[in-house]
PDB file of N, CA and C in Angstrom:
ATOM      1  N   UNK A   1       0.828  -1.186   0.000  1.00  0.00           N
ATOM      2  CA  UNK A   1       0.000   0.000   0.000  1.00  0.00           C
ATOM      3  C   UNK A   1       0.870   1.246   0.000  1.00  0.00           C
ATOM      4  N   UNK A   2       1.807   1.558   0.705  1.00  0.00           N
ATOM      5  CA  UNK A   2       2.592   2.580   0.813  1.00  0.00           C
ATOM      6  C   UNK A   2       3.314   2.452  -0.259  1.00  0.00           C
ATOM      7  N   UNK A   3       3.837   1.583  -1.417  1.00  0.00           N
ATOM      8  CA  UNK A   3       4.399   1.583  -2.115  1.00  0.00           C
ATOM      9  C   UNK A   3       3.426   2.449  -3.476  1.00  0.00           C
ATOM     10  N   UNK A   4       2.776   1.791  -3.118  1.00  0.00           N
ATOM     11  CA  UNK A   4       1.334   2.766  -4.110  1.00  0.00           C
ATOM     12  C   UNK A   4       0.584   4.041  -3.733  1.00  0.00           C
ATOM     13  N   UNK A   5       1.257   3.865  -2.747  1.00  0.00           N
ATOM     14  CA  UNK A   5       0.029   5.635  -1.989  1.00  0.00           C
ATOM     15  C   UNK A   5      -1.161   5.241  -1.592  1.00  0.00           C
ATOM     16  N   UNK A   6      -1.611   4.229  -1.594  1.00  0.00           N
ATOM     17  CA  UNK A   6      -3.104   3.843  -1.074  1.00  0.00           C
ATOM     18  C   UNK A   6      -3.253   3.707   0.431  1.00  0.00           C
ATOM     19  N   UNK A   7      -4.222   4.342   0.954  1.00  0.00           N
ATOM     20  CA  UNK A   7      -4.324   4.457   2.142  1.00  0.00           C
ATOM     21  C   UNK A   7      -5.547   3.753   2.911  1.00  0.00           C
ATOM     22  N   UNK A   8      -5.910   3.783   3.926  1.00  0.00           N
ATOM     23  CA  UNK A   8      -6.761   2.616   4.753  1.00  0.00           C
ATOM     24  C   UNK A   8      -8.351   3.473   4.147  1.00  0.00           C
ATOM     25  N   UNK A   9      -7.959   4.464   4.040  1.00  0.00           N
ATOM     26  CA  UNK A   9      -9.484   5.424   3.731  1.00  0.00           C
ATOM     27  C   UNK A   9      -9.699   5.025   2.139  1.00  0.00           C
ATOM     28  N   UNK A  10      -9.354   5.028   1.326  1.00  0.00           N
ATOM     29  CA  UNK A  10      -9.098   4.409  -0.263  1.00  0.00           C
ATOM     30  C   UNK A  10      -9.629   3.220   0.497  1.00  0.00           C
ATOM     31  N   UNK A  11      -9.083   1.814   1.017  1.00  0.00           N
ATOM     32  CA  UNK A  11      -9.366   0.627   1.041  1.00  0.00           C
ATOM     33  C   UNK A  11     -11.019   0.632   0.764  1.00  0.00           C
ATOM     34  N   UNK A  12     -11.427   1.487   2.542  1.00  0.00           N
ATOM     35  CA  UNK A  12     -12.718   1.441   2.736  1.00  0.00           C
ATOM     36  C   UNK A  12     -13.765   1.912   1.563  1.00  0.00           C
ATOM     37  N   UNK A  13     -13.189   3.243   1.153  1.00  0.00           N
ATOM     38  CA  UNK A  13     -13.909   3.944   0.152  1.00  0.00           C
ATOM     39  C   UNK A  13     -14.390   2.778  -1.414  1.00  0.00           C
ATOM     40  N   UNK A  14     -13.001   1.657  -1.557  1.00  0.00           N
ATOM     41  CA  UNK A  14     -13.178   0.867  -2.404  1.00  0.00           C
ATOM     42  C   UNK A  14     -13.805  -0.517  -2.226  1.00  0.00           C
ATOM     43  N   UNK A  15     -14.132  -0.689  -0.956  1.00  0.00           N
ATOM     44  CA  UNK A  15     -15.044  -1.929  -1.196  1.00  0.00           C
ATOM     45  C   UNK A  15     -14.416  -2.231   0.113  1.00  0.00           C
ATOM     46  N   UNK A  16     -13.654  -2.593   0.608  1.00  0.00           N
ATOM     47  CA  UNK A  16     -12.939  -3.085   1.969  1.00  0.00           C
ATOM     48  C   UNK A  16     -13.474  -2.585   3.178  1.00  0.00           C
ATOM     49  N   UNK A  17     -14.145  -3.903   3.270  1.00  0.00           N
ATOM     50  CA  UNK A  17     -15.065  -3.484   5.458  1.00  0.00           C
ATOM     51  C   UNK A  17     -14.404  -3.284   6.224  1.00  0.00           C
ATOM     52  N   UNK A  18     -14.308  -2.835   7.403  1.00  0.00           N
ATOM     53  CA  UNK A  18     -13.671  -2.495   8.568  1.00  0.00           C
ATOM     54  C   UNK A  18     -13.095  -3.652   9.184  1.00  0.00           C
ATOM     55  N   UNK A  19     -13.819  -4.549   9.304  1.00  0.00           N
ATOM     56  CA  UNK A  19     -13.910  -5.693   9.596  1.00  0.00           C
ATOM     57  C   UNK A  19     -12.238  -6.264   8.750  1.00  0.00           C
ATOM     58  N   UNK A  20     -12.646  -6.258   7.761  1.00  0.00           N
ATOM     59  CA  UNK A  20     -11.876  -7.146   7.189  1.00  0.00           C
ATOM     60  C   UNK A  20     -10.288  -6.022   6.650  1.00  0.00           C
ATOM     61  N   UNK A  21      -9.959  -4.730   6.929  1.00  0.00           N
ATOM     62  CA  UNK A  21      -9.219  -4.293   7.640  1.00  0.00           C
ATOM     63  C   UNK A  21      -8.892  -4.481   9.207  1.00  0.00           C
ATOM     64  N   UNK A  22      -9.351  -4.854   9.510  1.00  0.00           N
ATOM     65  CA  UNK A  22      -8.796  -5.551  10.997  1.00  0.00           C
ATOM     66  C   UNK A  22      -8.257  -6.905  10.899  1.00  0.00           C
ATOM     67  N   UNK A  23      -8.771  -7.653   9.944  1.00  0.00           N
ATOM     68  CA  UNK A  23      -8.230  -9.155  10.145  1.00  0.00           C
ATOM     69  C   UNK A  23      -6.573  -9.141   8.917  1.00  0.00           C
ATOM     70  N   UNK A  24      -6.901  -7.693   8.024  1.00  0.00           N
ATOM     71  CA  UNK A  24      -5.494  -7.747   7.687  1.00  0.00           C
ATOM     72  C   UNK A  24      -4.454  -7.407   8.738  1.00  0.00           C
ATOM     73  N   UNK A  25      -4.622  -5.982   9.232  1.00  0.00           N
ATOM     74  CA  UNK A  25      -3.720  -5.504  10.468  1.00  0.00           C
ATOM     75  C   UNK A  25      -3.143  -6.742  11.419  1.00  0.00           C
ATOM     76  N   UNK A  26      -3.903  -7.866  11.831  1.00  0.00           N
ATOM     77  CA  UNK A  26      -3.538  -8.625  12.539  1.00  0.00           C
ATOM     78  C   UNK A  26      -3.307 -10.312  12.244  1.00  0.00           C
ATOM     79  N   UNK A  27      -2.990 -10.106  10.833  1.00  0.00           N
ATOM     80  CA  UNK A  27      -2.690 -11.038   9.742  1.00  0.00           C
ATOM     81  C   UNK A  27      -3.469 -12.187  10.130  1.00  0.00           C
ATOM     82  N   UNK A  28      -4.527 -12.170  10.103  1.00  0.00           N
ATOM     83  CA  UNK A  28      -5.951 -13.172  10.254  1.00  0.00           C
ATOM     84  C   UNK A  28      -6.177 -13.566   8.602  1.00  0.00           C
ATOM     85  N   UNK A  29      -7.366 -14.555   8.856  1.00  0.00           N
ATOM     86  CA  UNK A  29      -7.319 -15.413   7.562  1.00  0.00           C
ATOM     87  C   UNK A  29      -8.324 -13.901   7.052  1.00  0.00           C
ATOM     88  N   UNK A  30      -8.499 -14.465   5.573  1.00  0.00           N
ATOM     89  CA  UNK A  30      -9.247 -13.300   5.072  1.00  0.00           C
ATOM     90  C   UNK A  30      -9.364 -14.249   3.797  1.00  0.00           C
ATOM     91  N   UNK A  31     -10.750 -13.804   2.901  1.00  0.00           N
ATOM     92  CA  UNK A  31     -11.316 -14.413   1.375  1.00  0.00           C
ATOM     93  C   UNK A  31     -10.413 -13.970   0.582  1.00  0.00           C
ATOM     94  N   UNK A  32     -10.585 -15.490  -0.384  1.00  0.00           N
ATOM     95  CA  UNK A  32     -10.014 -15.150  -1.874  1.00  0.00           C
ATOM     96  C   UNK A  32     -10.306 -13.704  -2.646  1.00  0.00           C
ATOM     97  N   UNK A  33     -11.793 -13.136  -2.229  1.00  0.00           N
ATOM     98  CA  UNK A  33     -12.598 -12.517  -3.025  1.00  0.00           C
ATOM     99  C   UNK A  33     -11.973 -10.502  -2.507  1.00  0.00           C
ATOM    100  N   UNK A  34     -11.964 -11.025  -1.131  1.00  0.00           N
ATOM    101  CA  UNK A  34     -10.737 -10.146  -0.608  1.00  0.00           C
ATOM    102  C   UNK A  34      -9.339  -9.115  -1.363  1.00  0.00           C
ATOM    103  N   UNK A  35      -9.006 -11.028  -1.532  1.00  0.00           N
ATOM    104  CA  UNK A  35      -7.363 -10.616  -2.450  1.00  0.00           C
ATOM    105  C   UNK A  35      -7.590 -10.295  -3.664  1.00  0.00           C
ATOM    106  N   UNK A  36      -8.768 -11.022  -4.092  1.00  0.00           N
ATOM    107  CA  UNK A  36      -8.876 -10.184  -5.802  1.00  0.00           C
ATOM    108  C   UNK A  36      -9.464  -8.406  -5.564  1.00  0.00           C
ATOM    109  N   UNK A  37     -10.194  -8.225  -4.659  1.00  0.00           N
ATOM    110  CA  UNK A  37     -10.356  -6.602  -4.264  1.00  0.00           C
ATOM    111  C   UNK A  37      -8.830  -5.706  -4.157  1.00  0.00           C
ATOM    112  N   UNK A  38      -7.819  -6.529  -3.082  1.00  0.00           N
ATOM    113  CA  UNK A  38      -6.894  -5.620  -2.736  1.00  0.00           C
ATOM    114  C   UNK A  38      -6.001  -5.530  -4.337  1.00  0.00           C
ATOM    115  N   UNK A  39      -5.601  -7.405  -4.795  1.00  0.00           N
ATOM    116  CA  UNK A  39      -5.180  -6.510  -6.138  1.00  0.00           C
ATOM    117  C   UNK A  39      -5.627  -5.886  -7.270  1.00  0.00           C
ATOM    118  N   UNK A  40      -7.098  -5.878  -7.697  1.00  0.00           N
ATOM    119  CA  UNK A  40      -7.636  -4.909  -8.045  1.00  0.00           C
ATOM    120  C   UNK A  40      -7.073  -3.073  -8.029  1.00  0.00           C
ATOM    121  N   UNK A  41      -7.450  -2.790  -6.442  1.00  0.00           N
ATOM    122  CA  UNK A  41      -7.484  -1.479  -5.867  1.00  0.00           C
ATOM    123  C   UNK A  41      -5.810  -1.398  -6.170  1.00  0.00           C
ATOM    124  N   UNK A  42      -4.425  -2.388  -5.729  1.00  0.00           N
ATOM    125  CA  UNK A  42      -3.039  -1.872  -5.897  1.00  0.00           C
ATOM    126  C   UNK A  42      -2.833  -2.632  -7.398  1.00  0.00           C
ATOM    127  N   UNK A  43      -3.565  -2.808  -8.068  1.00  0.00           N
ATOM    128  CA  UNK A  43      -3.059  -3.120  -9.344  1.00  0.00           C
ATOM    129  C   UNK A  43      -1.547  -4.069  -9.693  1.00  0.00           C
ATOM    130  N   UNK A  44      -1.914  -4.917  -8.534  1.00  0.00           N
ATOM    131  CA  UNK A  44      -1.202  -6.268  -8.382  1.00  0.00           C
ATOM    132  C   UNK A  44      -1.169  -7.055  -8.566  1.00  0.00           C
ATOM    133  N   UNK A  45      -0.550  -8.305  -8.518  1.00  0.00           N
ATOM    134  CA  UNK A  45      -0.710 -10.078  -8.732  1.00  0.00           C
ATOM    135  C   UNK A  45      -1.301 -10.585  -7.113  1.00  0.00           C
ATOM    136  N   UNK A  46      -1.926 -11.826  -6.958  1.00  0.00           N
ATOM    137  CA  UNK A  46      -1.982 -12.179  -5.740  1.00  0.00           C
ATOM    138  C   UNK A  46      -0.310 -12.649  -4.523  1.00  0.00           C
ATOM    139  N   UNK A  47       0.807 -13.077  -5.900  1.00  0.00           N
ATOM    140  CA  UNK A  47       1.847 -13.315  -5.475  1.00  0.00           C
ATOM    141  C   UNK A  47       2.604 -11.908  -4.897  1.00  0.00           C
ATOM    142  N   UNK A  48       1.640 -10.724  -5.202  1.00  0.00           N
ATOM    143  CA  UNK A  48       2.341 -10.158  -4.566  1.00  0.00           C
ATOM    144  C   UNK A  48       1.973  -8.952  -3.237  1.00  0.00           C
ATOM    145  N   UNK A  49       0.981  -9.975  -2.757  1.00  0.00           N
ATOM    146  CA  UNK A  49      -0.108  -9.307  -1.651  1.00  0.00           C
ATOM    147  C   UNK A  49       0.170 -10.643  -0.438  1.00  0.00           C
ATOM    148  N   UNK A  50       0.433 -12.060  -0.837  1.00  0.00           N
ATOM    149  CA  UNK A  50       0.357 -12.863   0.026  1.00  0.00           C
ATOM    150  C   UNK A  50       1.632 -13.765  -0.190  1.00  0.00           C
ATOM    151  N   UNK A  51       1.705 -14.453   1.466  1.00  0.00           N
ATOM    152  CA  UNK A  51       3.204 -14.839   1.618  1.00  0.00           C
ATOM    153  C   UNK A  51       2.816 -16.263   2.361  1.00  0.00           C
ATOM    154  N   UNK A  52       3.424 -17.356   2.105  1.00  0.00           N
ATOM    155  CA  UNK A  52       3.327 -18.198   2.911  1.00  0.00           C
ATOM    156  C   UNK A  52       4.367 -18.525   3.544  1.00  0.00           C
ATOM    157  N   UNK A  53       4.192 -19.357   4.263  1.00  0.00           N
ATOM    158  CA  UNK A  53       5.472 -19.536   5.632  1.00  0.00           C
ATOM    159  C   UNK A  53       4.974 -20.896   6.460  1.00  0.00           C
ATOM    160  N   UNK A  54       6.086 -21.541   7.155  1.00  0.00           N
ATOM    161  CA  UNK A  54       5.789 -22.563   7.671  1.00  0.00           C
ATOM    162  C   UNK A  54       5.693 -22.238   8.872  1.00  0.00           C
ATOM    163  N   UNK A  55       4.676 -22.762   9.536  1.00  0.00           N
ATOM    164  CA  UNK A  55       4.124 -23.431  11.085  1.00  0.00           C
ATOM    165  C   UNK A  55       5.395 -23.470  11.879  1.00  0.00           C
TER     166      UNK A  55
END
C-alpha cells in the first residue's frame, strides 16, 4: 500500500469493510474474493499481496 500511496481510507472507500481491515492488520485469515479486491485497488498479482510460511 505505501508503495502505491493507497491508504486505509481508499481501502474502505473501495469496497474493503472495517472488519476485514482488521483481520489484515492482525494477519488473520481473510477471502479469496478479498485478495482479488486488494489486487484490483493496488493493481497487483496475488503473489504479490500474500506470503506463505511454515508453522
Amino acid at each position: 500500500m505505501r508503495r502505491r500511496n493507497i491508504s486505509q481510507y481508499q481501502l474502505l472507500k473501495s469496497g474493503i469493510d472495517n472488519k476485514t481491515l482488521d483481520s489484515l492488520k492482525k494477519n488473520k485469515n481473510i477471502t479469496l474474493l478479498t485478495v482479488e479486491k486488494l489486487c484490483r485497488i493496488l493493481n497487483c498479482t496475488p503473489n504479490d499481496v500474500v506470503k506463505f510460511k511454515d508453522d
